[in-house]
PDB file of N, CA and C in Angstrom:
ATOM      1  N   UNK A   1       0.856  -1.168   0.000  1.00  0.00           N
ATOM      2  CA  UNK A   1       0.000   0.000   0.000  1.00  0.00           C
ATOM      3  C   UNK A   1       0.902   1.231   0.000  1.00  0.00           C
ATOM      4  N   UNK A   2       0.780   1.866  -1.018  1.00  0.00           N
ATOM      5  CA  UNK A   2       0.987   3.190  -1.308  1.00  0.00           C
ATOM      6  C   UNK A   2       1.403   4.223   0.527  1.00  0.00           C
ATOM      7  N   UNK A   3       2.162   5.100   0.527  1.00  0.00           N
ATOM      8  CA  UNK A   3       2.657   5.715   1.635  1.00  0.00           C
ATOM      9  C   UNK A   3       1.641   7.154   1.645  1.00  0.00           C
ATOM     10  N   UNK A   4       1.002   7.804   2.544  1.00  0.00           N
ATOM     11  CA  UNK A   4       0.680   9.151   1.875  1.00  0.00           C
ATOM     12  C   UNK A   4       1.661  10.164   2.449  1.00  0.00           C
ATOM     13  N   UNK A   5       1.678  11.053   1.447  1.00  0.00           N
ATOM     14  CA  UNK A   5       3.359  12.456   1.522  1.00  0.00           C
ATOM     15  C   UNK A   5       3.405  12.410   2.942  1.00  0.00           C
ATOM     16  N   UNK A   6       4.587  12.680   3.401  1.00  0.00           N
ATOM     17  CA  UNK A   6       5.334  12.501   5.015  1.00  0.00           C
ATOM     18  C   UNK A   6       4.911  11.719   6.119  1.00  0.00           C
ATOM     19  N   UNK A   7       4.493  10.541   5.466  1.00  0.00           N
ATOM     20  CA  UNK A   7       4.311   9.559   6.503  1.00  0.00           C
ATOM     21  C   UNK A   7       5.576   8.140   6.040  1.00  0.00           C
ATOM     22  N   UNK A   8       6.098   8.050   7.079  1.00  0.00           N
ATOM     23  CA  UNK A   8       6.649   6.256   6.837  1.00  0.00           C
ATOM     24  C   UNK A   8       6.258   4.795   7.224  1.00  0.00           C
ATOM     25  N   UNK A   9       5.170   5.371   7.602  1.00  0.00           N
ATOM     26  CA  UNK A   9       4.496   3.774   8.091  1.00  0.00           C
ATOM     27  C   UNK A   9       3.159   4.256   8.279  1.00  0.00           C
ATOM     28  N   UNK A  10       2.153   2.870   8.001  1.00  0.00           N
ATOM     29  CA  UNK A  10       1.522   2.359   8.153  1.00  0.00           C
ATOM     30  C   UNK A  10       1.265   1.332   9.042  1.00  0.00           C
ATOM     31  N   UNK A  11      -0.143   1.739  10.258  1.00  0.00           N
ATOM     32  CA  UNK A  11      -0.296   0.960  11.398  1.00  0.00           C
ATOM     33  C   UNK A  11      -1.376   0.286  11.082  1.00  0.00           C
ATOM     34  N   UNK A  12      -1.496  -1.319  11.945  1.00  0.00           N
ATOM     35  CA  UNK A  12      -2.487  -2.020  11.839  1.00  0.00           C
ATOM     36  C   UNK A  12      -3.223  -1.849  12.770  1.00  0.00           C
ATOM     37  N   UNK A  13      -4.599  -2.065  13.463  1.00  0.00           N
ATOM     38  CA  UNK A  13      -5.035  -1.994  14.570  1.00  0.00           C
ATOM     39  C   UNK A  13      -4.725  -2.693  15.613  1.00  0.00           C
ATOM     40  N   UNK A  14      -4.328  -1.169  16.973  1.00  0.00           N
ATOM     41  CA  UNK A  14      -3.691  -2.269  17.714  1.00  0.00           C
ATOM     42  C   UNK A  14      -2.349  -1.969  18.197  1.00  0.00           C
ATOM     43  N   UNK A  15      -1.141  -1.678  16.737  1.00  0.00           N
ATOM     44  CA  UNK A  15       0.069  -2.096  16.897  1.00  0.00           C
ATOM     45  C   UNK A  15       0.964  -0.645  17.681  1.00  0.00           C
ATOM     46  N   UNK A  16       0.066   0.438  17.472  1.00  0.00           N
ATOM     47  CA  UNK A  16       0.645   1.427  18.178  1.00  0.00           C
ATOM     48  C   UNK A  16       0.833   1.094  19.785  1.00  0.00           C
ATOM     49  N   UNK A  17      -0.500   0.628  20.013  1.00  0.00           N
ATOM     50  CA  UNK A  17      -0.627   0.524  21.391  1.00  0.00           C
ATOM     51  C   UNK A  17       0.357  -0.990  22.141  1.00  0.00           C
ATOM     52  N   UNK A  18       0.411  -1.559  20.880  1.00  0.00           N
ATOM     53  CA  UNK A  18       1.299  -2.315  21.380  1.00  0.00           C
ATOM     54  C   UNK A  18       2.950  -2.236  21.146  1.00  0.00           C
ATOM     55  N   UNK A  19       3.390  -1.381  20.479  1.00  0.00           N
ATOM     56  CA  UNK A  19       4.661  -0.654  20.698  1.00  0.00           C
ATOM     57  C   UNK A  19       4.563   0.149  22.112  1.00  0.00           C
ATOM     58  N   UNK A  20       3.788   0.815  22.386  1.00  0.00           N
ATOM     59  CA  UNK A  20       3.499   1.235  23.452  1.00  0.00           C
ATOM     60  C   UNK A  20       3.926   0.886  25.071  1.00  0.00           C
ATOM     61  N   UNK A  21       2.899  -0.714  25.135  1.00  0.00           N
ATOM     62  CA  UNK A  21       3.072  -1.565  25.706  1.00  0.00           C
ATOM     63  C   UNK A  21       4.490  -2.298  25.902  1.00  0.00           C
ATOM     64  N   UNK A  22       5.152  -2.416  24.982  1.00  0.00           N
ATOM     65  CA  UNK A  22       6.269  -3.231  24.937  1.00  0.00           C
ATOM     66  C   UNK A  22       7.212  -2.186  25.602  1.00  0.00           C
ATOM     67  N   UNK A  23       6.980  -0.662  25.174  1.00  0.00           N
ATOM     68  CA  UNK A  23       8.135   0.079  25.377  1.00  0.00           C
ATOM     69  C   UNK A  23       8.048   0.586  27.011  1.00  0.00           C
ATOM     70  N   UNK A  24       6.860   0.381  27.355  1.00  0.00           N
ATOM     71  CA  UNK A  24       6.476   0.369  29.023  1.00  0.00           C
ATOM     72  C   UNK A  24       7.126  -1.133  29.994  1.00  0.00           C
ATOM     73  N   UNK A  25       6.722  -1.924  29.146  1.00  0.00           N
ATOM     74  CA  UNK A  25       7.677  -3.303  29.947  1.00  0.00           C
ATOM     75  C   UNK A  25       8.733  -3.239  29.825  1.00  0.00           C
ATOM     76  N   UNK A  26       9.545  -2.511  28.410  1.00  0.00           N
ATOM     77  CA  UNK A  26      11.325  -2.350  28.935  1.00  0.00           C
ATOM     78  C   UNK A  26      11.706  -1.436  29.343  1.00  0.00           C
ATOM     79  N   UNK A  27      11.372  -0.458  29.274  1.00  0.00           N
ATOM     80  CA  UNK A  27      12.049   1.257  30.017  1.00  0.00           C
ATOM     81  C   UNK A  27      11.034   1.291  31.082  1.00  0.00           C
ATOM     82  N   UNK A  28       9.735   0.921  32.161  1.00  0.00           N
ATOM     83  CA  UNK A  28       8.985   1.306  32.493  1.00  0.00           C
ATOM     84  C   UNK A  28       7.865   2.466  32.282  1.00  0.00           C
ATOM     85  N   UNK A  29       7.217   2.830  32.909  1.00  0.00           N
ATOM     86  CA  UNK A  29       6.283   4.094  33.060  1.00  0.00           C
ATOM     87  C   UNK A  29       6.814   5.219  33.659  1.00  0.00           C
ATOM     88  N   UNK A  30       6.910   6.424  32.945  1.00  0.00           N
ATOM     89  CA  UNK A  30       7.310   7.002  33.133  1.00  0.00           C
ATOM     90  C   UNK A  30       6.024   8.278  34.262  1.00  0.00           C
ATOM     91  N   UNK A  31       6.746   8.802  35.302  1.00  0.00           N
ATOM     92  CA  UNK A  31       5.416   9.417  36.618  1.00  0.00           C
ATOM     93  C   UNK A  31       6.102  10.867  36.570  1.00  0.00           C
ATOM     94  N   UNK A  32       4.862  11.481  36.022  1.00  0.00           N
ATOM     95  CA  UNK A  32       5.445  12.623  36.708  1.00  0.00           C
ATOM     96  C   UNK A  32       6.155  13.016  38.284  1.00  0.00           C
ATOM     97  N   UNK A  33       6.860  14.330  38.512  1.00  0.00           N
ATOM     98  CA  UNK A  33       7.568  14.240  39.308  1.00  0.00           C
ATOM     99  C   UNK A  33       6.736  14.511  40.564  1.00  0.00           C
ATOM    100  N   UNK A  34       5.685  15.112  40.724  1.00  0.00           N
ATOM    101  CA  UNK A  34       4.817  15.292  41.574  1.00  0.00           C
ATOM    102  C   UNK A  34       4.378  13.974  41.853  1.00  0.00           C
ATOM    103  N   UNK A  35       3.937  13.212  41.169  1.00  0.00           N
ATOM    104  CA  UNK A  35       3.102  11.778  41.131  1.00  0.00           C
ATOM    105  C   UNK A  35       4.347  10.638  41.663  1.00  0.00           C
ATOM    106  N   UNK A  36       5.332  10.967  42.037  1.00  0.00           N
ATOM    107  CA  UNK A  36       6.363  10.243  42.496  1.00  0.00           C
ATOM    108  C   UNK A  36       6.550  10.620  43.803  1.00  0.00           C
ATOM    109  N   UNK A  37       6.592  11.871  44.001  1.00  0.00           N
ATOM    110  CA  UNK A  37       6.361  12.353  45.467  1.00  0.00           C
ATOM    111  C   UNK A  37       5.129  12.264  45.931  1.00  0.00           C
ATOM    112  N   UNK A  38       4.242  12.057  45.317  1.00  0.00           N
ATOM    113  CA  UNK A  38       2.576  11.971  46.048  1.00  0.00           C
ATOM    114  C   UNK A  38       2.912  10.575  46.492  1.00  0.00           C
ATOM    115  N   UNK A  39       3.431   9.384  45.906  1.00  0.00           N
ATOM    116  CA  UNK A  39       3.495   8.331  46.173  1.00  0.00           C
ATOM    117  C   UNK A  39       4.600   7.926  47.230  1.00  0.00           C
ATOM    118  N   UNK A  40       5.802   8.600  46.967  1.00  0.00           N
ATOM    119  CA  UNK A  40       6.749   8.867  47.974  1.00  0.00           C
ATOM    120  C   UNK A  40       5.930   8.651  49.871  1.00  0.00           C
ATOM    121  N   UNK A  41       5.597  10.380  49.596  1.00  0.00           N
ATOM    122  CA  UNK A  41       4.970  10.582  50.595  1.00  0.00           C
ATOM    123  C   UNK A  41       3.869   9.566  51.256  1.00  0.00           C
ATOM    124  N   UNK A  42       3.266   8.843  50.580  1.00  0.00           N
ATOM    125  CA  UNK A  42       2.040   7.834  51.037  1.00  0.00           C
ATOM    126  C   UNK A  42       2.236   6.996  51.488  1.00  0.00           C
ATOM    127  N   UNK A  43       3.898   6.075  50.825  1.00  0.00           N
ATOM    128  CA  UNK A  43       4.901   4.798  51.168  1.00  0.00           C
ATOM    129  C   UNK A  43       5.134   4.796  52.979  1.00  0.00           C
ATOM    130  N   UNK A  44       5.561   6.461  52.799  1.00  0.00           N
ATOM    131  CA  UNK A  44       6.119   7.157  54.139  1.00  0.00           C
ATOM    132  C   UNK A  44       5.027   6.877  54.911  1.00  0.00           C
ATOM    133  N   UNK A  45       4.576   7.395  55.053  1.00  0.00           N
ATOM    134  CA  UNK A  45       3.148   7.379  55.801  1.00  0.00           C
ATOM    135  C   UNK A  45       2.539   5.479  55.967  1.00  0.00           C
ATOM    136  N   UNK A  46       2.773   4.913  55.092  1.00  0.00           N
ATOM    137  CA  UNK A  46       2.199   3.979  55.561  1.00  0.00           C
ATOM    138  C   UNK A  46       3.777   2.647  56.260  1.00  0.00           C
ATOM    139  N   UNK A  47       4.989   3.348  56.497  1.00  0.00           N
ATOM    140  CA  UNK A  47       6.432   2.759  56.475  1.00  0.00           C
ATOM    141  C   UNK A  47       6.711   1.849  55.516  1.00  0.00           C
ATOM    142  N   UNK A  48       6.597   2.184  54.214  1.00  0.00           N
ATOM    143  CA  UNK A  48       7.447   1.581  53.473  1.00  0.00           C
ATOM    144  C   UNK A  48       7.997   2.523  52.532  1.00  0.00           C
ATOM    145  N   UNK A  49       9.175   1.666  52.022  1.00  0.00           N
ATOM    146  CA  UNK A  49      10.640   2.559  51.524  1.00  0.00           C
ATOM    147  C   UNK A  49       9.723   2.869  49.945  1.00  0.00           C
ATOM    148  N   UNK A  50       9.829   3.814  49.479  1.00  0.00           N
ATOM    149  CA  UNK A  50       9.157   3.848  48.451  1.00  0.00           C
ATOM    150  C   UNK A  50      10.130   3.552  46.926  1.00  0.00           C
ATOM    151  N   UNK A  51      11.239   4.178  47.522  1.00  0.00           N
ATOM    152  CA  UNK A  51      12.532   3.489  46.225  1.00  0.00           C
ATOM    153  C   UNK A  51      12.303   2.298  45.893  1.00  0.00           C
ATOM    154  N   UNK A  52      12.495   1.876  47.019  1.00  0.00           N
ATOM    155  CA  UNK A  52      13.188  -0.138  47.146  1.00  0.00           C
ATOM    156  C   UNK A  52      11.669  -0.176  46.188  1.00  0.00           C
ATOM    157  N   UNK A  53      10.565  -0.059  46.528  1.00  0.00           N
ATOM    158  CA  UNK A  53       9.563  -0.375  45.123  1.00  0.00           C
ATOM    159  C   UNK A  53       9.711   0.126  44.053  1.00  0.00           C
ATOM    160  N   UNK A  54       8.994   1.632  44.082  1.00  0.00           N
ATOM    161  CA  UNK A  54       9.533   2.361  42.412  1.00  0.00           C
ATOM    162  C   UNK A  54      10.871   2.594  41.817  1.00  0.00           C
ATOM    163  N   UNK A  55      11.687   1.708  42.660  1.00  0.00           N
ATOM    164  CA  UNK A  55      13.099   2.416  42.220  1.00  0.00           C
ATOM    165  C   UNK A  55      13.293   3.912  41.952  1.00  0.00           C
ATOM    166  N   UNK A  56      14.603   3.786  41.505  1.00  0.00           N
ATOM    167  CA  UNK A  56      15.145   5.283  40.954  1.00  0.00           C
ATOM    168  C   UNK A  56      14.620   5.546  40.135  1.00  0.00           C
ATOM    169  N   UNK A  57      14.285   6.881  39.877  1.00  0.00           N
ATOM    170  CA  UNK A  57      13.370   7.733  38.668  1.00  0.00           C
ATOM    171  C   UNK A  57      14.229   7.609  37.162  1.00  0.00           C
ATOM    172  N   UNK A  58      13.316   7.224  36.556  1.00  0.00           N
ATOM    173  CA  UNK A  58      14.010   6.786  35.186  1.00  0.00           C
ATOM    174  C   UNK A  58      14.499   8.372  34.227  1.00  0.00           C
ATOM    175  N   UNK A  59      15.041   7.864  33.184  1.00  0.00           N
ATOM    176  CA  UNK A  59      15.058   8.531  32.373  1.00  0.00           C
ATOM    177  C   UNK A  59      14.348   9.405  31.477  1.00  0.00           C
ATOM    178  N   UNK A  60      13.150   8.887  31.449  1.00  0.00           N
ATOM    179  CA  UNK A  60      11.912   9.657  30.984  1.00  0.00           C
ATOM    180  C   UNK A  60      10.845  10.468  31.886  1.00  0.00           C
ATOM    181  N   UNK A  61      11.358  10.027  33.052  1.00  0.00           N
ATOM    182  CA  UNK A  61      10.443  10.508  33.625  1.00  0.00           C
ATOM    183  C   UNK A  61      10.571  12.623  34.296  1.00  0.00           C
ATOM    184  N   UNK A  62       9.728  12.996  33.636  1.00  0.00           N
ATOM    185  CA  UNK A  62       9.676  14.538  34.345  1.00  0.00           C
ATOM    186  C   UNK A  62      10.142  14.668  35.499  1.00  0.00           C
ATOM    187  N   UNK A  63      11.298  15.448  35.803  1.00  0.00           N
ATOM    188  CA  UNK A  63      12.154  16.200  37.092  1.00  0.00           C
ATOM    189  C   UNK A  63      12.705  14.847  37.253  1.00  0.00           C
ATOM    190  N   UNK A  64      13.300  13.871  36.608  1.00  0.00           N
ATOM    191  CA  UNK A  64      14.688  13.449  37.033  1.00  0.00           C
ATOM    192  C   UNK A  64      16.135  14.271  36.622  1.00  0.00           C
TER     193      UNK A  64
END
């Protein structure tokens, strides 16, 4: 199938979301930086380490 002007691909249904998916199981989800401290803070509050779960803030993620 034919390309239309400035596109390079063509998606099937589905496959975005599953690039998506795949790219969330190897780099994780990326949390905003507020949404890391909201969770931070909650770990705290309930005594658990919140790192040792979410680990270190990735690379994608806002305010690392």
């Amino acid at each position: 199938m034919p390309l239309a002007p400035g596109f390079e691909e063509i998606f099937h249904p589905g496959e975005i979301e599953d690039r998506n998916a795949a790219a969330a199981a190897r780099d994780g989800v990326a949390l905003p930086a507020k949404t890391r401290r909201d969770l931070d803070r909650l770990a705290r509050s309930c005594g658990i380490d919140a790192a040792a779960v979410l680990g270190p803030p990735g690379p994608r993620e806002a305010g690392a």
